[in-house]
Protein backbone atom coordinates (compact mmCIF):
# COMPACT_ATOMS: atom_id res chain seq x y z
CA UNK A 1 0.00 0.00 0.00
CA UNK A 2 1.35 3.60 -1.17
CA UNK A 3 1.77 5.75 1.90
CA UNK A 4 -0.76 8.39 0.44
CA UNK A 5 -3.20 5.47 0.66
CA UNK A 6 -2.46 4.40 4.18
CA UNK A 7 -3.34 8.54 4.92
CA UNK A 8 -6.58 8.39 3.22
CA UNK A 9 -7.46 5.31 4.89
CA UNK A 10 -6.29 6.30 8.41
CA UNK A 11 -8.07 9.34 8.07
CA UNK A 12 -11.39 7.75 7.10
CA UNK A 13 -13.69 7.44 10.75
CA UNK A 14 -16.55 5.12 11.39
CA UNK A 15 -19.36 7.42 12.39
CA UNK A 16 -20.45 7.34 16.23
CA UNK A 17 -24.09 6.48 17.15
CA UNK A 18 -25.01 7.86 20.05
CA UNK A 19 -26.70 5.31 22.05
CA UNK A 20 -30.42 5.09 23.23
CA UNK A 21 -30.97 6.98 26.01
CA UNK A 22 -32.27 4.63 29.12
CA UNK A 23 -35.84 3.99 29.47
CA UNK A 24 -35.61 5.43 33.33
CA UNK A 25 -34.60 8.48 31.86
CA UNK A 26 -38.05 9.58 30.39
CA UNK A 27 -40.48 11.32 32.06
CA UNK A 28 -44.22 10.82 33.32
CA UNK A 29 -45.23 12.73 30.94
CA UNK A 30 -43.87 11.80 27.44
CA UNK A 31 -44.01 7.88 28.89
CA UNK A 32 -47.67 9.07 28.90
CA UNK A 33 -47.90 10.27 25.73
CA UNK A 34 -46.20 6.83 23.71
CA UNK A 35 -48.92 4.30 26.34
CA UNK A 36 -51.65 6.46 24.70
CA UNK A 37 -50.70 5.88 21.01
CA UNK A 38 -50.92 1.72 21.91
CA UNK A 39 -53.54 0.17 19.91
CA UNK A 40 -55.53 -1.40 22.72
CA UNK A 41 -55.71 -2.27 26.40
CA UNK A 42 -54.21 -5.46 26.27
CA UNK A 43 -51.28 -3.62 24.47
CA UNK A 44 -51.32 -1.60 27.67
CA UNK A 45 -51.73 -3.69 30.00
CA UNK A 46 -48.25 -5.83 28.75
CA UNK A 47 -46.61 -2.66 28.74
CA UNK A 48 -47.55 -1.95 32.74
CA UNK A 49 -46.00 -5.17 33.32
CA UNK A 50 -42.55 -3.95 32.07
CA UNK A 51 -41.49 -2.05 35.65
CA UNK A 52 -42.71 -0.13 38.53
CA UNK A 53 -42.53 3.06 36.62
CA UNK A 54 -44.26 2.01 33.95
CA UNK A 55 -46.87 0.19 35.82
CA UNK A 56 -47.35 3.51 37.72
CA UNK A 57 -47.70 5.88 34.53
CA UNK A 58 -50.25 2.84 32.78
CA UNK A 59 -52.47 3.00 35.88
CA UNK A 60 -52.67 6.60 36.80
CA UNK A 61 -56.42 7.49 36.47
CA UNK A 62 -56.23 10.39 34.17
CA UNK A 63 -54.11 8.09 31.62
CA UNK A 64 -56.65 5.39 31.92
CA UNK A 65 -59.41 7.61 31.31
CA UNK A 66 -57.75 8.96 28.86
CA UNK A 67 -57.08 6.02 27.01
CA UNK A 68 -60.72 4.53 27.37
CA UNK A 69 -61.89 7.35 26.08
CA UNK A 70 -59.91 7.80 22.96
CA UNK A 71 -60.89 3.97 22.06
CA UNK A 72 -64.25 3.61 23.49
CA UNK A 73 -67.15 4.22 20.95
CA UNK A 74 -69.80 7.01 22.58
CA UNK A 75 -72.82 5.98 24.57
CA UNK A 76 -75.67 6.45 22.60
CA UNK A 77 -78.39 5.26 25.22
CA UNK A 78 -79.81 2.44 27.22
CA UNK A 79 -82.71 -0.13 26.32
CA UNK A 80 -84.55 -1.03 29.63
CA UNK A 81 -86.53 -4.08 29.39
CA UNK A 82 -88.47 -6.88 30.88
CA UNK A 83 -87.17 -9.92 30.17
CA UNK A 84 -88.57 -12.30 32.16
CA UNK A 85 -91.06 -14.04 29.53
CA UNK A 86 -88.71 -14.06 26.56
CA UNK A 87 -89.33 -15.96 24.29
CA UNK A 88 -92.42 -16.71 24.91
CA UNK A 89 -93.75 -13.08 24.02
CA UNK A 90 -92.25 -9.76 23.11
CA UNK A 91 -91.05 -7.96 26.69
CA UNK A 92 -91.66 -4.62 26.89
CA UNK A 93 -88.66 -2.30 26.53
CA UNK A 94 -87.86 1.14 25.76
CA UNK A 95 -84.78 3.54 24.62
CA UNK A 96 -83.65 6.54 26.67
CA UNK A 97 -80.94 8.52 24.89
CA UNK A 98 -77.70 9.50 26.06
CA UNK A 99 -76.76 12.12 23.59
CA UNK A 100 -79.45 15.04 24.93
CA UNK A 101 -76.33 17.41 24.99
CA UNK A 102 -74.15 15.90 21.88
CA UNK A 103 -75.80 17.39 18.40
CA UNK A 104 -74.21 14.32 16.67
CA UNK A 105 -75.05 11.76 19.32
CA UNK A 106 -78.87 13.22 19.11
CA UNK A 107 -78.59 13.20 15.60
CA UNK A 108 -77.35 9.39 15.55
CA UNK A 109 -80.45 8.46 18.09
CA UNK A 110 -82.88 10.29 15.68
CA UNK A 111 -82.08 8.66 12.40
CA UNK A 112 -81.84 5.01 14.28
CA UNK A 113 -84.65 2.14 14.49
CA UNK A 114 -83.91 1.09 18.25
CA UNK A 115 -87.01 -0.79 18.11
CA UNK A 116 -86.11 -2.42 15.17
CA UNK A 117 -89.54 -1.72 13.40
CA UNK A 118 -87.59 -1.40 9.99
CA UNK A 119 -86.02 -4.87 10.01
CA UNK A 120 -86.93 -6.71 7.25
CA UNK A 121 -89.31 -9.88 7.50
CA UNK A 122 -88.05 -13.32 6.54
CA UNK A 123 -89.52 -16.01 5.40
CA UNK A 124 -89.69 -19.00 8.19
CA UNK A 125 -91.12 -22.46 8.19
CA UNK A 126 -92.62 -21.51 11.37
CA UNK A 127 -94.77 -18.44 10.21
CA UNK A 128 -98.13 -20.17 10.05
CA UNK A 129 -97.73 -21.54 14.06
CA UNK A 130 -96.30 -18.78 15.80
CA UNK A 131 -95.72 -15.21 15.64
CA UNK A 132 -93.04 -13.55 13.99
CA UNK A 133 -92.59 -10.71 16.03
CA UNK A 134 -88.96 -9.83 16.60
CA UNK A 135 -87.93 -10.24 20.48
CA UNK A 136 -84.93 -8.51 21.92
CA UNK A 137 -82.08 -10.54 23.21
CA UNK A 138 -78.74 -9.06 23.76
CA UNK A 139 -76.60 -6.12 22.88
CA UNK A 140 -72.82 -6.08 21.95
CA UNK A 141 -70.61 -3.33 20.80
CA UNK A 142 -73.69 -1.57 19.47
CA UNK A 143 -75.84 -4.48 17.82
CA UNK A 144 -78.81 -6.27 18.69
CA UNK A 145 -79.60 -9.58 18.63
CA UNK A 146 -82.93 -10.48 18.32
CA UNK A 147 -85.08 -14.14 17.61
CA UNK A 148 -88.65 -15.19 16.00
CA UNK A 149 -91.05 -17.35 17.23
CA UNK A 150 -91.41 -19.13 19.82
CA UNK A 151 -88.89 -21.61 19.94
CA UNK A 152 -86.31 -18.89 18.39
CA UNK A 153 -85.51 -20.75 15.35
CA UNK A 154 -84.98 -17.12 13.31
CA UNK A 155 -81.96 -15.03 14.90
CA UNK A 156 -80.34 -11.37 13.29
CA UNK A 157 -78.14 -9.05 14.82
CA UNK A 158 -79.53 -5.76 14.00
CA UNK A 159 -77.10 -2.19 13.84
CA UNK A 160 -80.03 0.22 14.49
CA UNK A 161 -77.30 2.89 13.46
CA UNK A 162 -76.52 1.62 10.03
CA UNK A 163 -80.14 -0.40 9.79
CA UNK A 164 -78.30 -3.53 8.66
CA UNK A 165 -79.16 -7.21 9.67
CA UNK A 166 -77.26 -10.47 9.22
CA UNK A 167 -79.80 -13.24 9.22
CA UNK A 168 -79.23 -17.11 10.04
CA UNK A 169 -81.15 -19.87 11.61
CA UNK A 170 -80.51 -22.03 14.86
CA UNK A 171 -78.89 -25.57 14.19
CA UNK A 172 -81.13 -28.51 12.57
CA UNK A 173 -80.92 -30.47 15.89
CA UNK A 174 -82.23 -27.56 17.95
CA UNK A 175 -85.53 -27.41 15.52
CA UNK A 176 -86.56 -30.84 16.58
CA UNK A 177 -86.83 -29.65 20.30
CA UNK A 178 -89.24 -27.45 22.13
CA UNK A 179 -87.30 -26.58 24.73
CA UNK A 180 -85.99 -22.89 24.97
CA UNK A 181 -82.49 -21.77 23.91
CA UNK A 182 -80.57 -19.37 25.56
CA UNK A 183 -78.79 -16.89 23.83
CA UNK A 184 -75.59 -14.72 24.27
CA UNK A 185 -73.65 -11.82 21.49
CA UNK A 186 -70.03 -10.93 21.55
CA UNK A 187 -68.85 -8.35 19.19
CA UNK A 188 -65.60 -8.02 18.47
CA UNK A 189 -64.37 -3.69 19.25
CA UNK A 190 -61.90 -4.01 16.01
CA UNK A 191 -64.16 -4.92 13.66
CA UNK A 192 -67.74 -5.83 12.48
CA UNK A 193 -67.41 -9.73 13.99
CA UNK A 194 -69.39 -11.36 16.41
CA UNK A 195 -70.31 -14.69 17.94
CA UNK A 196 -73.19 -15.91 18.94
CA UNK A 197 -73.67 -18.40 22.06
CA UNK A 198 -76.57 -20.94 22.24
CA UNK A 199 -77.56 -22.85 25.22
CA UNK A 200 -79.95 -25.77 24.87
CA UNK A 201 -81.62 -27.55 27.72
CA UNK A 202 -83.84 -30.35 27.81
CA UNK A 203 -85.14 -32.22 31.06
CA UNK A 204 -82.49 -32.47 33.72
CA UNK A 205 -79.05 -33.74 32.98
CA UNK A 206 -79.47 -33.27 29.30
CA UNK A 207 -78.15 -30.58 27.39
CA UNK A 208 -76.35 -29.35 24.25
CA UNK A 209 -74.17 -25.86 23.33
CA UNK A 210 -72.78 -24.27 19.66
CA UNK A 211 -71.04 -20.71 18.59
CA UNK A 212 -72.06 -19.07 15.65
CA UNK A 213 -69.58 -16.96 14.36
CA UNK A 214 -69.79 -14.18 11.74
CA UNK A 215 -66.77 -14.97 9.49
CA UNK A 216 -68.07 -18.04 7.93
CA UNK A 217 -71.47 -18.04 8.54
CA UNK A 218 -71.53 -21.68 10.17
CA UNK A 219 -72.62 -23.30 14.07
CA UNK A 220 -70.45 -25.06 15.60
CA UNK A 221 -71.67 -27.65 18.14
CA UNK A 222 -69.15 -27.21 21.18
CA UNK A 223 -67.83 -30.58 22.18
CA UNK A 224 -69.60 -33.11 24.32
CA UNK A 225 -66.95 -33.32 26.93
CA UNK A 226 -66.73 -29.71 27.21
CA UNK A 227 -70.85 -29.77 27.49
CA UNK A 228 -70.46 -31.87 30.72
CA UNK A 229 -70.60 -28.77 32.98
CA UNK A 230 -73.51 -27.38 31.43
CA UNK A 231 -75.13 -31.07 32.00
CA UNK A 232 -74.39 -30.71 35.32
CA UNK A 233 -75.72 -27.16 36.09
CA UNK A 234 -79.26 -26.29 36.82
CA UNK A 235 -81.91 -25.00 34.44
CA UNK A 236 -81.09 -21.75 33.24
CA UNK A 237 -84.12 -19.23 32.43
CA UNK A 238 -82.12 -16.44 31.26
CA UNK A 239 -80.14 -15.29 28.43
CA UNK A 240 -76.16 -14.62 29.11
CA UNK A 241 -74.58 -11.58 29.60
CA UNK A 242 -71.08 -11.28 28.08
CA UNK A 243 -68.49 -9.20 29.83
CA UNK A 244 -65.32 -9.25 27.50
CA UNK A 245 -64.47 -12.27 26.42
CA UNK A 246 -66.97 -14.32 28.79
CA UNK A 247 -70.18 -14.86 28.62
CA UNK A 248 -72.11 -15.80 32.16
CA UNK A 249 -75.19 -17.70 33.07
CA UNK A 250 -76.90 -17.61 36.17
CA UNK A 251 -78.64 -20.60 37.54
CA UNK A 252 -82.15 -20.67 39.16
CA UNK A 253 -80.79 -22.08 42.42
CA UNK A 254 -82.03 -18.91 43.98
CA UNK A 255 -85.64 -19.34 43.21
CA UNK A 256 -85.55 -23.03 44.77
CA UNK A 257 -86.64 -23.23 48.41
CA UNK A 258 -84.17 -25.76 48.78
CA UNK A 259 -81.19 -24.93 47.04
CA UNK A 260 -81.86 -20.86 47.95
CA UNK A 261 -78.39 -20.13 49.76
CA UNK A 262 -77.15 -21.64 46.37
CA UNK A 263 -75.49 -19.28 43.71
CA UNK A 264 -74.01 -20.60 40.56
CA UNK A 265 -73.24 -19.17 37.66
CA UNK A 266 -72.09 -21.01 34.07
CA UNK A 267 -69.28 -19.08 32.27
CA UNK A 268 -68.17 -19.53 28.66
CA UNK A 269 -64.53 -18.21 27.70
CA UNK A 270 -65.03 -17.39 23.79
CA UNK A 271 -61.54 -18.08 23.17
CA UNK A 272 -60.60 -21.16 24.40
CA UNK A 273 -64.14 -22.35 24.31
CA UNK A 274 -64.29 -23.92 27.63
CA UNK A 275 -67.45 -23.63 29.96
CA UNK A 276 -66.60 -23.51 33.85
């Protein structure tokens, strides 16, 4: 190598990165400011988990109102209703709004059909022996779902916003039975998905549980082994209520003069699919 050469090479530096600066070293506040861009709580709730400062920032109530509400869709209002009887009739129910001081939230209550008079009719094999009047039977994320006739054989899940419907029918081996089925929604927040949950029981001892889901269209009958806990739980007169991921049951141990200090409840984790 010439010895102008060596020069040029010697004088030829590897630029310095400077490194990251430590985690410790930011502040409440901009910490703050990157846990509100995460895309959802469970996002936030891993990042809490990371250390004590961290976990103090993620859990400070004016970030985690803050992040609810940047994520959370409005309220529009509530539907009260009588349950009780369903399916055998229509309960009564009625809508109180939430947005009396929101122009856009009264606007969204005016233009929607929260007593879905506007969904369209189907046809059903069971028209000429019961009624066909829609019944209310949950509410997700914003949509309805509803049943006809008696032994809720027609089911939709109704967006009284948009005034859209997705119609489907209970599974074949359901339609042979009179006994009631239970029914439970869970939207998914992300996108337009949801599952639906029914609960068949017949006599004591005997019963039988499927998910509908959205994305293909289909029932699936939840395995037998998995429908041992729901053989083994009292009648249940009531539709679930979902809470996340879960959906819960209560049993009618309470009404039973001898079983009255009882309280059970059936839960369904929509994930794994497992009842408990």
């Amino acid at each position: 190598m010439e010895p102008w050469e060596r020069s040029r090479t010697a004088s030829v530096k590897k630029p310095t990165i400077s490194p990251a600066p430590p985690v410790d070293s930011l502040g409440d506040d901009l910490l703050g400011e990157i846990l509100l861009r995460l895309p959802d709580m469970a996002s936030l709730a891993s990042a809490a988990l990371v250390c004590k400062s961290w976990a103090r920032v993620a859990c400070a109530p004016a970030i985690f109102r803050h992040f609810l509400s940047l994520r959370r869709p409005p309220l529009v209002g509530f539907i009260l209703t009588d349950n009780r009887h369903v399916p055998l009739h229509c309960a009564d129910f009625r809508f109180i709004s939430a947005g009396s001081g929101n122009r856009n939230l009264a606007t969204a209550v005016a233009d929607g059909d929260f007593f879905f008079e506007d969904l369209p009719e189907i046809d059903s094999d069971d028209e000429e022996y019961y009624e066909d009047e829609w019944r209310l039977r949950g509410c997700y994320g914003g949509r309805l779902l509803l049943s006809r006739s008696r032994d809720s054989v027609d089911l939709a899940v109704y967006d009284p916003l948009a005034r859209t419907a997705v119609f489907f029918r209970a599974p074949q081996v359901w339609r042979l039975w009179f006994p009631m089925v239970r029914y439970a929604i869970v939207a998914n927040d992300t996108d337009s998905s949801f599952q639906v949950i029914g609960l068949q029981q017949w006599g004591w001892g005997d019963a039988s549980s499927a998910v509908f889901s959205s994305s293909n269209r289909k029932w699936v009958m939840i395995d037998s082994d998995a429908d041992c806990v729901v053989r083994k739980f009292n009648r249940i007169r009531s539709d679930g209520i979902p809470a996340g991921r879960f959906v819960y049951w209560r049993s009618v141990t309470k009404t039973v003069k001898y079983r009255k200090n009882e309280e059970k409840i059936l839960v369904l984790d929509t994930e794994t699919i497992v009842w408990s």
